[in-house]
Protein backbone atom coordinates (compact mmCIF):
# COMPACT_ATOMS: atom_id res chain seq x y z
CA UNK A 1 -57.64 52.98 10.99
CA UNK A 2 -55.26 54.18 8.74
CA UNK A 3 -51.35 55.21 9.68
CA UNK A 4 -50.28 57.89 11.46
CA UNK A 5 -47.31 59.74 10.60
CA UNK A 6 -45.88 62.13 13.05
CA UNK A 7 -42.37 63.40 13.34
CA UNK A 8 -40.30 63.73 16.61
CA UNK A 9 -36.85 65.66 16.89
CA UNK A 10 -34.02 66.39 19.73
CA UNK A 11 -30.47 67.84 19.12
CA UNK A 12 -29.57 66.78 15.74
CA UNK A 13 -31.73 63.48 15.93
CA UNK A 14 -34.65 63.38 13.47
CA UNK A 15 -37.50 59.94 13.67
CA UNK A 16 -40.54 59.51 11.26
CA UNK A 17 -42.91 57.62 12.61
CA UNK A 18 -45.67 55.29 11.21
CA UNK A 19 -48.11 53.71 13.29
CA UNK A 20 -50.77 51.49 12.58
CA UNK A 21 -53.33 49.25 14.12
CA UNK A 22 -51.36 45.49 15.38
CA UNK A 23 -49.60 43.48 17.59
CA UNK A 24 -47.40 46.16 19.57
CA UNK A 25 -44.27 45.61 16.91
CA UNK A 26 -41.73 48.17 16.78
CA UNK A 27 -39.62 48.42 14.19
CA UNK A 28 -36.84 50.90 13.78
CA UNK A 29 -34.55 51.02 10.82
CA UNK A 30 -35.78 47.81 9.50
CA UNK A 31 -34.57 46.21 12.86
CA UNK A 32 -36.00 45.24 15.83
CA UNK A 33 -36.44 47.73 18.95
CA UNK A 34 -34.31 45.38 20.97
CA UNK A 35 -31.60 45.12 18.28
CA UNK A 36 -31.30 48.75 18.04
CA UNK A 37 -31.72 49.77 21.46
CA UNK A 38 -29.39 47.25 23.20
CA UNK A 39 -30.38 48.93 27.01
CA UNK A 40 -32.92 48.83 28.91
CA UNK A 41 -33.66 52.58 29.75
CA UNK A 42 -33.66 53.70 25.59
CA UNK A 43 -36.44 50.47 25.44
CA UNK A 44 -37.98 52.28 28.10
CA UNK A 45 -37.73 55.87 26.69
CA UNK A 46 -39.53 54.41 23.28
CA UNK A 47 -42.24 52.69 25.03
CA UNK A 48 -43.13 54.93 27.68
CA UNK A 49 -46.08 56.94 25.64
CA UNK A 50 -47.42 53.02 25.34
CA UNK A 51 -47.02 52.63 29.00
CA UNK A 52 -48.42 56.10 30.12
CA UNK A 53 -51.94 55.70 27.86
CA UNK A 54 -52.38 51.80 28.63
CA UNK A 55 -51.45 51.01 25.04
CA UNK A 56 -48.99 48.66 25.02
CA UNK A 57 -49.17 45.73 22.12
CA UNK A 58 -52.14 47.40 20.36
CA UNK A 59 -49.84 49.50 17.84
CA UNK A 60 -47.31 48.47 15.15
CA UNK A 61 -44.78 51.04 14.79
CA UNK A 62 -42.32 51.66 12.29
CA UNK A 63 -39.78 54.07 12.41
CA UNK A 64 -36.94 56.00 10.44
CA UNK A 65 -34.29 57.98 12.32
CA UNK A 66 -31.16 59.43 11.53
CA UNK A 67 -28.81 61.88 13.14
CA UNK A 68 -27.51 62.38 16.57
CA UNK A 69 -26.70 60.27 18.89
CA UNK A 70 -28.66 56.83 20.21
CA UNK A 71 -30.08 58.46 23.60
CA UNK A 72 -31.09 61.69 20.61
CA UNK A 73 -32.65 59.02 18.59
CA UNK A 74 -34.55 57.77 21.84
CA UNK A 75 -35.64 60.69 22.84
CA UNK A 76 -37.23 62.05 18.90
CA UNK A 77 -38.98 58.54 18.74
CA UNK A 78 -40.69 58.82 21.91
CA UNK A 79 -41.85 62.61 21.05
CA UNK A 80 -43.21 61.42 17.68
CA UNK A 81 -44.81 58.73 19.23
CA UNK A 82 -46.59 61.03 22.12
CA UNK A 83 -47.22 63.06 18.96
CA UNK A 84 -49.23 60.09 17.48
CA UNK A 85 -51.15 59.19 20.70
CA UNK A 86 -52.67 62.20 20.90
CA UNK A 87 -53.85 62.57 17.35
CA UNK A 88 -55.24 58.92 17.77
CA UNK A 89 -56.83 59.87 21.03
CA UNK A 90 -57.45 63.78 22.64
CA UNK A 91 -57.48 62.05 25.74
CA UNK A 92 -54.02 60.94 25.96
CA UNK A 93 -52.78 64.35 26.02
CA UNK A 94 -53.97 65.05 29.17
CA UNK A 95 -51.81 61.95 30.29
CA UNK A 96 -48.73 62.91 28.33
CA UNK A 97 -48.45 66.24 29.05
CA UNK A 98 -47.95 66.57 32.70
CA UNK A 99 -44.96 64.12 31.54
CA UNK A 100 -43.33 66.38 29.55
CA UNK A 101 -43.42 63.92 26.70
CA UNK A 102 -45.01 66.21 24.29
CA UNK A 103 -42.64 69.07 25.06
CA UNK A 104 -39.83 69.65 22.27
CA UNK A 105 -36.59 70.02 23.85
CA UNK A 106 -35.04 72.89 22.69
CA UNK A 107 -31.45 72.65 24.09
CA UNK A 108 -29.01 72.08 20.71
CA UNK A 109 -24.96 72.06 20.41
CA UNK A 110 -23.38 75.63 20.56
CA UNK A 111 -21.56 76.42 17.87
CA UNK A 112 -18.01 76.61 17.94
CA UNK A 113 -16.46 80.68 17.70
CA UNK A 114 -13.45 81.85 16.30
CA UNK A 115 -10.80 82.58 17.92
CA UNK A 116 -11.86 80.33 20.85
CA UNK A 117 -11.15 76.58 21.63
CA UNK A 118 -14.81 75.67 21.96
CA UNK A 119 -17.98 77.49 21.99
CA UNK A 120 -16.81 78.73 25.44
CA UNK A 121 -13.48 78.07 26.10
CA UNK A 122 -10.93 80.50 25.07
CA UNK A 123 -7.13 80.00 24.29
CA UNK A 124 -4.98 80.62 27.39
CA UNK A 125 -4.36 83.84 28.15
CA UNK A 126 -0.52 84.89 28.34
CA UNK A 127 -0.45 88.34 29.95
CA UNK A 128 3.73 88.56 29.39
């Protein structure tokens, strides 16, 4: 088997992943998936396409993100993964799916407007 490379995205959060053929190694921005994601739930987020196709310690992954925000990062990691599975496997898809894993999440920042505090917020209003 050769690698896989699939990319994953969510707000401003872009991961390349690589994954080949090993001992279920993950390895995100030349550190270790429990260096980089310190909690539990974003270790959970990254292996849950494992979890969800019975795959767990049969893949070495390597991964490049940047942008966004850690729970961002999480989130475009697991994508590209679920991306991955089902290119390795047509199978998997209809296991990932009904998860929503393979679904790109749309939702990004609004941009700020002028004349406006925030993207929504105005300035107060002084009527005298």
């Amino acid at each position: 088997m050769e690698v896989i490379h699939k990319i994953g995205r969510r707000k401003t959060a872009v991961a390349r992943v690589y994954l080949k053929e090993g001992s279920g190694k993950v390895t995100i921005n030349k550190k270790d998936l429990n260096d980089y994601f310190p909690t539990a739930t974003l270790q959970y987020k990254v292996n849950q396409p494992f979890a969800l196709t019975d795959n767990e310690e049969k893949f070495d992954v390597n991964v490049n993100v940047y942008g966004g925000g850690i729970t961002g990062q999480a989130e475009a990691i697991r994508l590209a993964i679920s991306r991955a599975m089902c290119e390795l496997d047509q199978e998997n898809r209809a296991v990932l799916k009904p998860e929503g894993l393979l679904t790109r999440d749309p939702r990004m920042v609004e941009r700020k407007k002028f004349g406006q505090k925030k993207a929504r917020k105005k300035f107060q209003f002084s009527k005298r």
